[in-house]
Protein backbone atom coordinates (compact mmCIF):
# COMPACT_ATOMS: atom_id res chain seq x y z
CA UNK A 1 -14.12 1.85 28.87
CA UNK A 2 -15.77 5.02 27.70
CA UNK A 3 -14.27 5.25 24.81
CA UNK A 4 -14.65 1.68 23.98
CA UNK A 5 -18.19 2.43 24.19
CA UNK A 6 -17.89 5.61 22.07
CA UNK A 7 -16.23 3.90 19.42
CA UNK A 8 -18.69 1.39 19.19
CA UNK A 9 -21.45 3.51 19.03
CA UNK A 10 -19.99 5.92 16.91
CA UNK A 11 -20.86 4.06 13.40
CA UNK A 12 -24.47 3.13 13.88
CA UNK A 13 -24.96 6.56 15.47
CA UNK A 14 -23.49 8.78 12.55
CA UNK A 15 -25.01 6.83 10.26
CA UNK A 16 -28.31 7.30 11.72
CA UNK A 17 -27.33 11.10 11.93
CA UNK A 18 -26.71 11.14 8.33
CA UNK A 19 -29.95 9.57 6.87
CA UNK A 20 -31.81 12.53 7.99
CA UNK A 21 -30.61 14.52 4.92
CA UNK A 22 -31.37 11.76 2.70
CA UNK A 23 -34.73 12.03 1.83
CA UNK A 24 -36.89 10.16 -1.50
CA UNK A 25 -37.60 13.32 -3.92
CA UNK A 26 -40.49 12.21 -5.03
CA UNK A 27 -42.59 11.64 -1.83
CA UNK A 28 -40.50 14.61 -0.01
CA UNK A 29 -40.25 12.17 2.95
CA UNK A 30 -37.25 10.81 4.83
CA UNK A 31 -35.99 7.34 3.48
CA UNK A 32 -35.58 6.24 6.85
CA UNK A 33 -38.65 7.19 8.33
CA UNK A 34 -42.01 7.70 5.37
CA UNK A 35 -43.78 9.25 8.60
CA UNK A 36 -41.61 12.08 8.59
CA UNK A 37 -41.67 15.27 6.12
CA UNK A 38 -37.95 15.61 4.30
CA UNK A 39 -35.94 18.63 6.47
CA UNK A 40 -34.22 19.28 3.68
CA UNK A 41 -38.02 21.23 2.58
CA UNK A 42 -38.01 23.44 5.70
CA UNK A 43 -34.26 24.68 6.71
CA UNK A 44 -35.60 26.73 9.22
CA UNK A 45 -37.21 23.92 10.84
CA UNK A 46 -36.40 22.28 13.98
CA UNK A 47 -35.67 18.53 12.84
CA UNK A 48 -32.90 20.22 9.92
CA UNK A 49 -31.40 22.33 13.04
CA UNK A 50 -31.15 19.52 14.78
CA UNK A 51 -29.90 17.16 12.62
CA UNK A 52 -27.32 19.88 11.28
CA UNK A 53 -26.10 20.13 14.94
CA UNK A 54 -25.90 16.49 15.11
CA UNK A 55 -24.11 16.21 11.60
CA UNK A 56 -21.30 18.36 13.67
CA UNK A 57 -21.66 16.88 17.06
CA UNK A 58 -20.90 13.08 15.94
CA UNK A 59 -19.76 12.34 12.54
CA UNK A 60 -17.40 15.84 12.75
CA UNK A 61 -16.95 16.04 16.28
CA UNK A 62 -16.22 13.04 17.57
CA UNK A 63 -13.20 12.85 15.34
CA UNK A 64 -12.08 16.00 15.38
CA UNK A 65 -12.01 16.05 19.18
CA UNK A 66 -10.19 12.82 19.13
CA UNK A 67 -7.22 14.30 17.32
CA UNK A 68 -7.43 17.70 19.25
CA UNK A 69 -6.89 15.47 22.37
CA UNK A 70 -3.69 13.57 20.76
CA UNK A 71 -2.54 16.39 19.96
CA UNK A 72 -3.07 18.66 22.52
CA UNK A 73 -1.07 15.15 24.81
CA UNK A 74 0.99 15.34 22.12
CA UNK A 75 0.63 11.52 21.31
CA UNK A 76 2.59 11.72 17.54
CA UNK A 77 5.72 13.34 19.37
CA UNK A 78 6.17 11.02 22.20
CA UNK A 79 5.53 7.94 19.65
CA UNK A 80 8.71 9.58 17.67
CA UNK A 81 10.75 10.02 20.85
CA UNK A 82 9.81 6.16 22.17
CA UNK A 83 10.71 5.06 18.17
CA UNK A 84 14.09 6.99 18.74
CA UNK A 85 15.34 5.30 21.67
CA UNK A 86 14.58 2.03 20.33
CA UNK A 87 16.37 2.58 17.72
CA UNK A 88 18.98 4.06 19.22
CA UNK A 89 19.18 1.25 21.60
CA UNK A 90 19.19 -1.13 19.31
CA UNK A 91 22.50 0.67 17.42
CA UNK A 92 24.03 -0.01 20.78
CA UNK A 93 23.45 -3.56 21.05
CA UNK A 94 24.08 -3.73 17.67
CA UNK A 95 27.83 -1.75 18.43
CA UNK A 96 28.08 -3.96 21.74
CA UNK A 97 28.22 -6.87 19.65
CA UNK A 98 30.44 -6.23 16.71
CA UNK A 99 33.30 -3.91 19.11
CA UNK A 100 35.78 -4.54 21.68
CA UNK A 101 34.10 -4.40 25.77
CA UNK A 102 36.09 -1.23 26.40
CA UNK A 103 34.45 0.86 23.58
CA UNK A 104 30.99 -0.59 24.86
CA UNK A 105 31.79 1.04 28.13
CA UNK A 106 32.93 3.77 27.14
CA UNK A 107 29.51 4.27 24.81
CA UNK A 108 27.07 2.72 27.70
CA UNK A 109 28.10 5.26 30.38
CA UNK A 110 28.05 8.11 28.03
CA UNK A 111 24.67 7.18 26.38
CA UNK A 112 22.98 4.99 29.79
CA UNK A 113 23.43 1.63 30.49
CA UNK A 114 21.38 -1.18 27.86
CA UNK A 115 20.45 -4.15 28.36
């Protein structure tokens, strides 16, 4: 459910994150609020911190913590070893139909049983 919700949120949310670099040159205002003095003007200031930390906390982090996490479960590895005994149990049932029983015996109880 969380990360339902995280997903969902997650475009509107960087987006919004993003805009506050983009500010109109001419005015030296934000294009997404005319209120608000561009903090691309004052780097020291605390709306550029804070949209800097932002810029790292969603659109970068969010990601990047998303693969960390698959691959610290190691997600890609046990895909490959679930796509490997498919396949291989599929070459059995393929073998089980086109040899004798015996030889399917034989392979089943050295291999597991299938199907």
């Amino acid at each position: 459910c969380h990360l339902f919700l995280l997903f969902l949120y997650y475009p509107s949310v960087s987006i919004m994150t993003l805009h506050s670099f983009r500010c109109d040159d001419k005015l030296e205002v934000l294009t997404s609020d005319y209120r608000e003095r561009c903090p691309l003007l004052d780097t020291g200031g605390f709306i550029f911190q804070w949209a800097v930390a932002f810029t790292f906390i969603y659109p970068v982090g969010i990601p990047l913590s998303m693969y960390l996490m698959l691959r610290w479960y190691k997600v890609p590895e046990i895909a490959t070893l679930k796509l490997n005994k498919v396949l291989v149990r599929n070459l059995i049932l393929l073998f089980k139909k086109k040899t004798t029983t015996r030889e399917s015996e034989v392979l089943s109880q050295m291999v597991g049983d299938v199907a």
